[in-house]
Protein backbone atom coordinates (compact mmCIF):
# COMPACT_ATOMS: atom_id res chain seq x y z
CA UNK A 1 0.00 0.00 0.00
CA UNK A 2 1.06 3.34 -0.64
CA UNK A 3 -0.48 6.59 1.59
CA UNK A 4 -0.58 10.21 1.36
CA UNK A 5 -1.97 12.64 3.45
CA UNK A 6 -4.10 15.24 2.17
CA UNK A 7 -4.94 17.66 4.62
CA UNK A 8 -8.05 19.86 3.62
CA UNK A 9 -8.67 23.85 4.62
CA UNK A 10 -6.80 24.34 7.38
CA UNK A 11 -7.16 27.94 7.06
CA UNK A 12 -7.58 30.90 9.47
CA UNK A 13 -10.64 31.44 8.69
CA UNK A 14 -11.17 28.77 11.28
CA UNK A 15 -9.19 29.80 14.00
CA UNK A 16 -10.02 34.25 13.32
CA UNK A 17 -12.31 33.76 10.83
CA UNK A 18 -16.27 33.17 10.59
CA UNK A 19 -16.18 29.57 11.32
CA UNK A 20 -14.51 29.31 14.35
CA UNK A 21 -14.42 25.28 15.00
CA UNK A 22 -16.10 24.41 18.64
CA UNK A 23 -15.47 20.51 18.75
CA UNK A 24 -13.17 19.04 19.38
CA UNK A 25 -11.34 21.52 20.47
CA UNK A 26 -9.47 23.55 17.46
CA UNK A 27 -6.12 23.65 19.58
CA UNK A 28 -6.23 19.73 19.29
CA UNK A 29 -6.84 19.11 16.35
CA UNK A 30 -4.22 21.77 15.19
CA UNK A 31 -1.28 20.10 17.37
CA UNK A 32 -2.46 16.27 15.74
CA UNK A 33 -2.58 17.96 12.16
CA UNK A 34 0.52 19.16 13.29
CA UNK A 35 2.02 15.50 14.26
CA UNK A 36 0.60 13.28 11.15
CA UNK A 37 2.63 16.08 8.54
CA UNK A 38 5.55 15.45 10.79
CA UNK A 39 5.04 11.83 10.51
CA UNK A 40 4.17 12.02 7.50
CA UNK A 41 7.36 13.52 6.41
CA UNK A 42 9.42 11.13 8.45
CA UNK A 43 8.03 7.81 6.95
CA UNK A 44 8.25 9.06 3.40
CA UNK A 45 4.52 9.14 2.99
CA UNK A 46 3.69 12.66 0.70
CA UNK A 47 1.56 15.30 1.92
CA UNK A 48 -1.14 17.10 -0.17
CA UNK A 49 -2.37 20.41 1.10
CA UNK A 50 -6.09 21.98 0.09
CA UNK A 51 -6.93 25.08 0.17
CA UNK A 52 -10.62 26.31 -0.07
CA UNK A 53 -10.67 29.12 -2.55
CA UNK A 54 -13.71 31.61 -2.71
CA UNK A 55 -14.04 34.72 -4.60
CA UNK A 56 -12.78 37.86 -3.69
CA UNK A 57 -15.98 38.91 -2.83
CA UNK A 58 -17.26 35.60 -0.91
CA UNK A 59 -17.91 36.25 2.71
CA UNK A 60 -15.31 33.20 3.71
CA UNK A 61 -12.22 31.83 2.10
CA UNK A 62 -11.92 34.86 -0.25
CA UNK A 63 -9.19 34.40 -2.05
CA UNK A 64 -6.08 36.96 -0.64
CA UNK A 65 -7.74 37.19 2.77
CA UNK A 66 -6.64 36.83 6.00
CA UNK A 67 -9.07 33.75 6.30
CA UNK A 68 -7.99 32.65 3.02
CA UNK A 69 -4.14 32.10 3.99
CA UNK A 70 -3.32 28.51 5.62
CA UNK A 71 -2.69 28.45 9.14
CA UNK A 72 0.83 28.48 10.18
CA UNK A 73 0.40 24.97 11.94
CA UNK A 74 0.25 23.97 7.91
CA UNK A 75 2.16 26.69 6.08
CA UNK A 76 5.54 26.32 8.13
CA UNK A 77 5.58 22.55 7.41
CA UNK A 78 6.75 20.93 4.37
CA UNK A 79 4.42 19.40 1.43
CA UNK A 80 4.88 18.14 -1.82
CA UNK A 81 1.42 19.19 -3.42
CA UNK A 82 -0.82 22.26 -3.07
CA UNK A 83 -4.18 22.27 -4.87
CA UNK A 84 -7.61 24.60 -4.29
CA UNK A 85 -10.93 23.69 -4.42
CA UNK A 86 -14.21 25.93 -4.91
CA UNK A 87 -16.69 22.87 -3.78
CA UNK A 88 -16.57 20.93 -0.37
CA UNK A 89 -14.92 18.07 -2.58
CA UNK A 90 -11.12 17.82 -2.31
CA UNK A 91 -11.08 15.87 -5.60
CA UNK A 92 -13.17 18.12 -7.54
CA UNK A 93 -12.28 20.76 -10.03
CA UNK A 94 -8.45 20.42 -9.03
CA UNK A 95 -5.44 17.67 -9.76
CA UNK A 96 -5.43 15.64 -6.91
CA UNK A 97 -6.39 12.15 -8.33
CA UNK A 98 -4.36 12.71 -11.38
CA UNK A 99 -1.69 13.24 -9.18
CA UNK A 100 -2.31 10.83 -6.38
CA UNK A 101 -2.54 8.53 -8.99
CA UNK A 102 0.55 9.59 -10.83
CA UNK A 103 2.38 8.82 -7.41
CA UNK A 104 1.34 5.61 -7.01
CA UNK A 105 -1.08 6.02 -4.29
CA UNK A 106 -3.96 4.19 -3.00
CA UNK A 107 -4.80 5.16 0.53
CA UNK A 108 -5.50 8.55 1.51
CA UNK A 109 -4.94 9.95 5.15
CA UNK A 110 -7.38 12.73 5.56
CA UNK A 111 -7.49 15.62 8.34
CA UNK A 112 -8.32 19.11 8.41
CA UNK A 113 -11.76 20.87 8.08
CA UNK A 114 -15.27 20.78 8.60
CA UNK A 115 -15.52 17.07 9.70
CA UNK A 116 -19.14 17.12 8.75
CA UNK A 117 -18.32 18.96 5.43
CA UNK A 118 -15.08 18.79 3.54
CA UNK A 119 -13.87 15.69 5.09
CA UNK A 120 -16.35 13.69 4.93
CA UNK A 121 -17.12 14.91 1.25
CA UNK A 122 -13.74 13.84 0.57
CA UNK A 123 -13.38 10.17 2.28
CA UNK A 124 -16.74 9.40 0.38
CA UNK A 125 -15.26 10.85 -2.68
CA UNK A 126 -12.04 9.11 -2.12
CA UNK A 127 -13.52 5.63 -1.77
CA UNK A 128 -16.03 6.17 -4.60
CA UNK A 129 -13.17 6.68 -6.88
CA UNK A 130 -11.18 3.46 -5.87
CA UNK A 131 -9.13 4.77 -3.09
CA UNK A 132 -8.82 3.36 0.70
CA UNK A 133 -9.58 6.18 3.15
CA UNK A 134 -8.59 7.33 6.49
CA UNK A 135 -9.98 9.68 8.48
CA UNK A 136 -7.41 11.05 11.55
CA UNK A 137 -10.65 11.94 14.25
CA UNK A 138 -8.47 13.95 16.55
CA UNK A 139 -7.18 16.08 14.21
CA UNK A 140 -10.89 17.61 12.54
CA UNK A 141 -13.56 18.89 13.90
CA UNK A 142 -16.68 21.16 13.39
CA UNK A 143 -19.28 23.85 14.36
CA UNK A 144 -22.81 23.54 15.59
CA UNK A 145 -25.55 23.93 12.86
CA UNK A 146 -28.50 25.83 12.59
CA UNK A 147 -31.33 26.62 10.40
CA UNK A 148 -35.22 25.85 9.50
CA UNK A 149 -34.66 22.95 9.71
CA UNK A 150 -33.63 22.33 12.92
CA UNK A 151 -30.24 22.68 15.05
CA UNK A 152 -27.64 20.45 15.78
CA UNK A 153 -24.50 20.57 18.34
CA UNK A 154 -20.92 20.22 16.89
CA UNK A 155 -20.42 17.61 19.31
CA UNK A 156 -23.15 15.55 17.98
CA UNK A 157 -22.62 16.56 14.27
CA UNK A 158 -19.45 15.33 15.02
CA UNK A 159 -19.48 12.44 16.39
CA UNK A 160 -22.06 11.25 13.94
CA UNK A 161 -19.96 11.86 11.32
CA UNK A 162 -17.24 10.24 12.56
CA UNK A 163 -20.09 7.10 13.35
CA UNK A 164 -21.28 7.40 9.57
CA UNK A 165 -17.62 7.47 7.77
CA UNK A 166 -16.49 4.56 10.15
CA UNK A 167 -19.64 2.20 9.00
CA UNK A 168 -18.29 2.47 5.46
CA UNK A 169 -16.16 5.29 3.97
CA UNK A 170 -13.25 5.49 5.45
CA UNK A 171 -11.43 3.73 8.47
CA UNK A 172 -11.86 6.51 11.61
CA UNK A 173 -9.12 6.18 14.05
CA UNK A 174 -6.98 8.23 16.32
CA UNK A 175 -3.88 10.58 15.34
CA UNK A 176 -1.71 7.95 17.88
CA UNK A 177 -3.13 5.11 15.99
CA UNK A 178 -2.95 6.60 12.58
CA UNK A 179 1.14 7.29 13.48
CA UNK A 180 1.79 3.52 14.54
CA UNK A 181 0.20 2.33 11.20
CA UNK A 182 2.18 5.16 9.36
CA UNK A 183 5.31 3.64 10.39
CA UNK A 184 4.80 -0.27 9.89
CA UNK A 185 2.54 0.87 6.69
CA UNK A 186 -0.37 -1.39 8.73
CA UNK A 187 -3.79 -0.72 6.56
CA UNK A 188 -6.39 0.56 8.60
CA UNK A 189 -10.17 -0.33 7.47
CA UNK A 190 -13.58 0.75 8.46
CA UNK A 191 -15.85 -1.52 10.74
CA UNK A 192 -18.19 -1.92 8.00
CA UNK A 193 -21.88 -1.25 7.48
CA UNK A 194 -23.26 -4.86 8.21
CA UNK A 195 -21.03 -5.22 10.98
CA UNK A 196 -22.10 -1.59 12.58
CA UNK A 197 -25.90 -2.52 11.89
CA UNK A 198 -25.22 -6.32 13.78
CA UNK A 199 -23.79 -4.32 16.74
């Protein structure tokens, strides 16, 4: 098996911004994003950075703002691909399977931003497109969710998300579990949606 780690929008906007993540904690999931680059870098596994991409004009993730710009936790680390994306799909619009592909990989590591959103767009995206997926729990997270529809806590949008991706997408697991499979290049796999049904 070959990885990579793609880590998606870690971006002020997050941390200054108008999305401020609430859960877990964005001081977390920063220092485990933090640790699986480093790892990543010391086991020879490539790292793929995203960057969400708006307008100038878009209320987040305009392009040139402060928002915009990766966090330092990202930008003072080392990566061998940077693409943008417009849509919550890291695949979409952008190079990343050609070049995934082109690099002989076929399991993705995934962290970074909104669990419920970009990530989890991008491990079902990933595996519908032939990849194995990952998703690092620790080192996401989210923000609570309101409209007409009804409201939902970013501790419960997150954990079912994490629940959901698990049953089928992509194999959810810990930043400290992710690193010991990084180094003895162990494949990780999701529980399965019979399996999490039978429970």
């Amino acid at each position: 098996m070959r990885r990579a780690l793609v880590v998606i929008d870690v971006q002020n906007e997050y941390e200054t911004g108008r999305l401020p993540i609430e859960y877990p904690s964005l001081d977390l999931s920063l220092r485990n994003i933090g640790r699986a680059m480093d790892a990543a870098q010391a086991n020879d596994i490539p790292v793929v950075v995203v960057q969400d991409t708006g307008s100038p004009d878009d209320p987040v993730f305009a392009e040139g703002s402060a928002g915009w710009k990766l966090h330092e936790v990202v930008s003072d680390r080392p990566r061998q691909h940077l693409v943008r994306k417009v849509t919550p799909g890291a695949f979409t619009g952008n190079d990343l399977d050609s070049w995934l592909r082109t690099h002989h990989v076929d399991t993705v590591a995934i962290v970074g931003f909104m669990a419920h959103h970009c990530v989890d767009t991008s491990a079902r995206q990933a595996m519908h497109v032939g990849y194995a997926a990952e998703v690092l729990a620790d080192a996401t997270g989210t923000v609570t969710l309101s409209h007409e529809r009804g409201k939902v806590g970013a501790k419960q949008l997150y954990e079912t998300t994490m629940i959901v991706l698990h049953s089928r997408f992509a194999a959810v697991v810990s930043t400290d579990e992710w690193l010991k499979a990084s180094e003895s290049g162990e494949p990780l796999h999701p529980a399965g949606l019979l399996a999490s049904i039978m429970t």
